[in-house]
Protein backbone atom coordinates (compact mmCIF):
# COMPACT_ATOMS: atom_id res chain seq x y z
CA UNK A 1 0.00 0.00 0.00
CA UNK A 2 2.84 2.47 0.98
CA UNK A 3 4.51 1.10 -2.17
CA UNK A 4 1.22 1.98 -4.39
CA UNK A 5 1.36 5.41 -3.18
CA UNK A 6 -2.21 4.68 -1.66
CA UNK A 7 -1.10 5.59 1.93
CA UNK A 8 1.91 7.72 2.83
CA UNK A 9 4.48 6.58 4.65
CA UNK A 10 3.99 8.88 8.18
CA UNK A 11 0.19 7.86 7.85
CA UNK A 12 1.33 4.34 7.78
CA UNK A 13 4.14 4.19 10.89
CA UNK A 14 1.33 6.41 12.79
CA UNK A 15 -0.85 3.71 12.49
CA UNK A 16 1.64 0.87 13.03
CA UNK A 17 2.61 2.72 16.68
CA UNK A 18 -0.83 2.81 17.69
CA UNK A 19 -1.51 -0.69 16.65
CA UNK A 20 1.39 -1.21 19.34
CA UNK A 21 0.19 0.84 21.81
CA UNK A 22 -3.41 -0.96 21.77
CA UNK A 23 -1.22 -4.70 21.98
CA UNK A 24 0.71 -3.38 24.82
CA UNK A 25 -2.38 -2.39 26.95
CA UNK A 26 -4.03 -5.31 26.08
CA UNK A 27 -0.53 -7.58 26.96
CA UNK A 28 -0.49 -5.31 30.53
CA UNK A 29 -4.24 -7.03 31.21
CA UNK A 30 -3.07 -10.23 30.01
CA UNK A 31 -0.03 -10.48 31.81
CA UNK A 32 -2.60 -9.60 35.07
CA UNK A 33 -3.77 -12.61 33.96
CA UNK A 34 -1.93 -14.98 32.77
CA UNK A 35 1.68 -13.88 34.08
CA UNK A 36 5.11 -12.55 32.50
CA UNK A 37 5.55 -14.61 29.92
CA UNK A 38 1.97 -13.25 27.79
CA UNK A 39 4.64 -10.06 28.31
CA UNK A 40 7.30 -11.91 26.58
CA UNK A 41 5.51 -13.17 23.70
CA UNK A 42 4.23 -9.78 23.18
CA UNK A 43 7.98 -7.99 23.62
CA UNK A 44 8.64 -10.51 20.81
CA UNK A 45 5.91 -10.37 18.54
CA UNK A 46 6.17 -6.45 18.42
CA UNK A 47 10.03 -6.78 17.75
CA UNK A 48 9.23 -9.24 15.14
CA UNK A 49 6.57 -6.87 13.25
CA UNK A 50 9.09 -3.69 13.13
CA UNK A 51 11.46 -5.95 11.86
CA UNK A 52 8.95 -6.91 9.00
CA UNK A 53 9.88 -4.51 6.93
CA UNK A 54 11.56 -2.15 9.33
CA UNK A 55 15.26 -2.25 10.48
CA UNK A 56 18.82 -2.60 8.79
CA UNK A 57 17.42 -6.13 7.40
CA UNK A 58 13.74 -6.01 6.83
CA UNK A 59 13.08 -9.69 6.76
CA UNK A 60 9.77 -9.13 5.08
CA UNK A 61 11.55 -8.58 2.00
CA UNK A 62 14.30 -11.35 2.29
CA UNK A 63 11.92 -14.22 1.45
CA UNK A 64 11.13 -14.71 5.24
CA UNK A 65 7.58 -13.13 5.58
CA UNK A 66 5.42 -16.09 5.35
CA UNK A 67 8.20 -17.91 8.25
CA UNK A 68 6.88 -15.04 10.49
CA UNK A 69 3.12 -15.31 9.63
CA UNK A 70 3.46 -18.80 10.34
CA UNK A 71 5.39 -18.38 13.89
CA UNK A 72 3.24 -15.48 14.80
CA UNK A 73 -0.38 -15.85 13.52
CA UNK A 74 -0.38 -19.17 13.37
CA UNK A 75 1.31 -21.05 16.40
CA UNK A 76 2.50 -18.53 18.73
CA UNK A 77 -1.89 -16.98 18.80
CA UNK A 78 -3.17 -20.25 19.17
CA UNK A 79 -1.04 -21.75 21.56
CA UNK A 80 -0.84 -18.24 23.65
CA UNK A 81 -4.86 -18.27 23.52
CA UNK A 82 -4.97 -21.43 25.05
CA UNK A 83 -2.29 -20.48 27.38
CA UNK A 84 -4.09 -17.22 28.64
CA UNK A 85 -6.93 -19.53 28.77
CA UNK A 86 -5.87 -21.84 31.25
CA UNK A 87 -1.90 -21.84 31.90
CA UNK A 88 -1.12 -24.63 29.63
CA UNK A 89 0.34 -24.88 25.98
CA UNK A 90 -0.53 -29.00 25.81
CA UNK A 91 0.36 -30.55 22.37
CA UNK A 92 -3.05 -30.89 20.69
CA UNK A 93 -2.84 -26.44 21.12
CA UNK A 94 0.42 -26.98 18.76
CA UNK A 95 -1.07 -29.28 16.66
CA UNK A 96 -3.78 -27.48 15.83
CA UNK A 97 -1.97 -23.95 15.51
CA UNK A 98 -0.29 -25.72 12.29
CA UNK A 99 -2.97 -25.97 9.90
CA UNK A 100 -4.62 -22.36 11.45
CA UNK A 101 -1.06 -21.29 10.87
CA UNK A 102 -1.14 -22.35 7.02
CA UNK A 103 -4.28 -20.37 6.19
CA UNK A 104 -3.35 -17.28 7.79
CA UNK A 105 0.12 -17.74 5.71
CA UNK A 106 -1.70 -18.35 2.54
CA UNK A 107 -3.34 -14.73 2.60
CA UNK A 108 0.19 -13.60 2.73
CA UNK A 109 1.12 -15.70 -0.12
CA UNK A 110 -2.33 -14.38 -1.98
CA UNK A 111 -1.47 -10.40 -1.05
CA UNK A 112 2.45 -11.10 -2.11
CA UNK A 113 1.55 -13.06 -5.47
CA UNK A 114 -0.88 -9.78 -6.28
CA UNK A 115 1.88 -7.53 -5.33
CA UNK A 116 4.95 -9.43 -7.59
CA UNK A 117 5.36 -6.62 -10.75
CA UNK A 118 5.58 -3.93 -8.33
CA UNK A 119 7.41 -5.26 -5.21
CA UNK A 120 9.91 -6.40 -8.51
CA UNK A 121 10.15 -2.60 -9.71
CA UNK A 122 10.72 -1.65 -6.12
CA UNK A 123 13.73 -4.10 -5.56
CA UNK A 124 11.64 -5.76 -2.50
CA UNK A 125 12.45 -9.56 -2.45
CA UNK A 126 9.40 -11.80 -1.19
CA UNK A 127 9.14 -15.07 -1.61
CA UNK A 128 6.72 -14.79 -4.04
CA UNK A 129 9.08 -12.40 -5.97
CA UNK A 130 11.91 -15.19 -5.20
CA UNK A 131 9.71 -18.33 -5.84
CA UNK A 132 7.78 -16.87 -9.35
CA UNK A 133 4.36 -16.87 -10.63
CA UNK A 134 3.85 -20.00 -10.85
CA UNK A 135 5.68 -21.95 -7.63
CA UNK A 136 3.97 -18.86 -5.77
CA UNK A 137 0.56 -20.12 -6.58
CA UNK A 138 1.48 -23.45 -6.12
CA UNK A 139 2.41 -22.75 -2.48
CA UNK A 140 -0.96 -21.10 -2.02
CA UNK A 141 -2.59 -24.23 -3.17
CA UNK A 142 -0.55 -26.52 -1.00
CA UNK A 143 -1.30 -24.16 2.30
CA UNK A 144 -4.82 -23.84 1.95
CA UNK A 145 -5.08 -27.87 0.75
CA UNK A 146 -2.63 -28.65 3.64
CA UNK A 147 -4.89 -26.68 6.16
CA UNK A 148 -8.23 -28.40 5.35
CA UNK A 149 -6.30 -32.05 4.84
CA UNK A 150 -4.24 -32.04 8.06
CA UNK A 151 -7.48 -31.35 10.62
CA UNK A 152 -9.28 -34.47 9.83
CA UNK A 153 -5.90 -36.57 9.76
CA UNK A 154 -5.20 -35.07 13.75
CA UNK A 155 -8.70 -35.43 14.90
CA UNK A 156 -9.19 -39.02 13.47
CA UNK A 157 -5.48 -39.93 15.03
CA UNK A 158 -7.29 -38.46 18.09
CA UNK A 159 -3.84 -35.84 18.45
CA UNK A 160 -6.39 -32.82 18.23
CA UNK A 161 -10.08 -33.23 19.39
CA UNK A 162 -12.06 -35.15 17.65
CA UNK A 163 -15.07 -32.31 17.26
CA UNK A 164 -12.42 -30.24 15.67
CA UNK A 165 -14.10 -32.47 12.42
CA UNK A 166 -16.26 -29.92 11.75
CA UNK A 167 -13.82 -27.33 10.89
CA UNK A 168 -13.62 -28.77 7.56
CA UNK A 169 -16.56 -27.10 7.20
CA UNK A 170 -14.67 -23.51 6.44
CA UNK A 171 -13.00 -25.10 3.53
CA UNK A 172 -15.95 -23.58 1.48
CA UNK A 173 -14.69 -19.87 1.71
CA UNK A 174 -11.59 -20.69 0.44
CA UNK A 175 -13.09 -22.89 -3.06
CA UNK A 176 -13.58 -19.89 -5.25
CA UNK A 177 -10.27 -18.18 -3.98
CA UNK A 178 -8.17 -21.69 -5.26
CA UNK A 179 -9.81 -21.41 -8.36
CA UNK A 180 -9.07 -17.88 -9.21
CA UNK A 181 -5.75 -18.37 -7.67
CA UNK A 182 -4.98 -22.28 -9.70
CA UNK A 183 -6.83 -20.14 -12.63
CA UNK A 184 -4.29 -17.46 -13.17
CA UNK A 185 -6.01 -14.40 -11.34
CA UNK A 186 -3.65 -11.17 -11.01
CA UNK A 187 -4.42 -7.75 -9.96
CA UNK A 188 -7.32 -6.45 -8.64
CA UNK A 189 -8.70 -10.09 -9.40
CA UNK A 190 -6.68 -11.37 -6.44
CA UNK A 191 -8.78 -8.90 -3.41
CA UNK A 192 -11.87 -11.81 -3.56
CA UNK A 193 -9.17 -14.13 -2.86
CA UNK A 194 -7.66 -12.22 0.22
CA UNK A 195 -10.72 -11.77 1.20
CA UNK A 196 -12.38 -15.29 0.60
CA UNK A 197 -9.00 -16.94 2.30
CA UNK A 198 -9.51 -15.10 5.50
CA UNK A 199 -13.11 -15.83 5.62
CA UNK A 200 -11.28 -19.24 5.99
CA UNK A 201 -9.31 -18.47 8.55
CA UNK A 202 -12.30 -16.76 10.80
CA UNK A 203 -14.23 -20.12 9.95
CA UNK A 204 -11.42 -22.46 10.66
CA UNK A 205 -10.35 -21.48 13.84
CA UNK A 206 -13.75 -20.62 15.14
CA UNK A 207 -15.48 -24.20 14.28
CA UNK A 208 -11.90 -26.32 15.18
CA UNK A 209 -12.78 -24.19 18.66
CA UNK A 210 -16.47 -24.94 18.71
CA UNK A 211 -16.32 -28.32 18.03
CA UNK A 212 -13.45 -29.40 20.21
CA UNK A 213 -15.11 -27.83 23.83
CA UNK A 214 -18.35 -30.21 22.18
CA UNK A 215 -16.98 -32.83 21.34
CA UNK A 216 -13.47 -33.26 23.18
C-alpha cells in the first residue's frame, strides 16, 4: 500500500505505533492474567513486526515473511490463547496452531503473489518475488489444501479433538479463492481471494474451537 502510493508513509508508521500501543495495553491485562511470559511473547511479537519490513534487514523482504506469519499468527496466537486460557500450551494447542497457521500464511502468499510486478520494480524480495508466478501459486494451493487435509488426519489420530471435524466445514470460503488463484487471477482479481482466504481463517479457527469444547 505504501509502495502503491495509496497511503503515505507517516500515515502508515502512525498507524503501526498505535496498533502497538493498543497490543501493549491489552498484553499489561493479560499479563494480570496470565503472568510474565503473555509479556514476553508480546515484547517478541512487536520486535518481530518492526522488523517486517523495518530495520537494517527487513526480513519481510528477504523471502522470510510467510516464516513469520506462520510463527506469529499461526502457532504462537493459538497456543498463547490457550495459554491465557488456562496456563497450559498441551500438544493438541500446537497441533492445531499448524494448519490455522497455514491459512493465515496463505493470505500472505495471496497479497504477495498480487503484489509481484511492483514489489519487482521496487527491488523488495518476497518469496513470491523469489519463488515466481507460478511456484507462488502453487504454495498457495498446497497451504490452503494442507490446512483443510491435516485437521481431519489429527482429529481421526485423536492428536487434536475429535469435534475439531467440523472445521472442515470452512473449507468452502476458500473454493472460489483456489480457483481464481490455480486459474491465473492477477491484480485487482486477487482482493476476492484475500478476502475469501480469511473468511477461511475466521471459519477455521472458530469451528476447530467450537467443536473441540463439544466434542473433546
Amino acid at each position: 500500500m505504501v509502495a502503491a502510493g495509496v497511503i503515505p508513509p507517516r500515515q502508515m508508521w502512525i498507524a503501526t505505533w498505535a496498533a502497538v500501543v493498543v497490543a501493549g495495553i491489552a498484553a499489561i491485562g493479560l499479563t494480570a492474567i496470565a503472568g510474565p511470559v503473555v509479556m514476553v511473547i508480546g515484547v517478541a511479537s512487536v520486535l518481530a513486526m518492526l522488523g517486517y519490513v523495518g530495520g537494517p534487514v527487513p526480513y519481510g523482504y528477504r523471502g522470510l515473511g510467510e516464516v513469520f506469519v506462520f510463527v506469529f499468527f499461526g502457532l504462537v496466537a493459538t497456543v498463547g490463547a490457550r495459554f491465557v486460557h488456562d496456563g497450559t500450551a498441551p500438544r493438541s494447542a500446537w497441533l492445531v496452531a499448524i494448519p490455522v497457521g497455514f491459512v493465515v500464511t496463505a493470505i500472505l502468499v495471496a497479497n504477495n503473489l498480487r503484489d509481484i510486478p511492483t514489489d519487482e520494480a521496487a527491488g523488495k524480495r518476497t518469496l513470491a518475488v523469489i519463488l515466481g508466478d507460478k511456484r507462488t501459486r502453487m504454495l498457495y494451493a498446497a497451504l490452503v489444501e494442507g490446512a483443510f487435509t491435516l485437521v481431519p488426519v489429527l482429529a481421526i489420530a485423536r492428536w487434536i479433538p475429535l469435534g475439531a471435524l467440523v472445521a472442515i466445514a470452512g473449507a468452502w470460503p476458500v473454493m472460489r479463492p483456489l480457483r481464481a488463484v490455480m486459474g491465473g487471477a492477477t491484480g485487482p482479481e486477487l482482493i476476492g481471494v484475500l478476502k475469501g482466504t480469511a473468511r477461511a481463517h475466521l471459519f477455521l479457527g472458530l469451528l476447530i474451537g467450537i467443536g473441540s469444547a463439544i466434542w473433546h
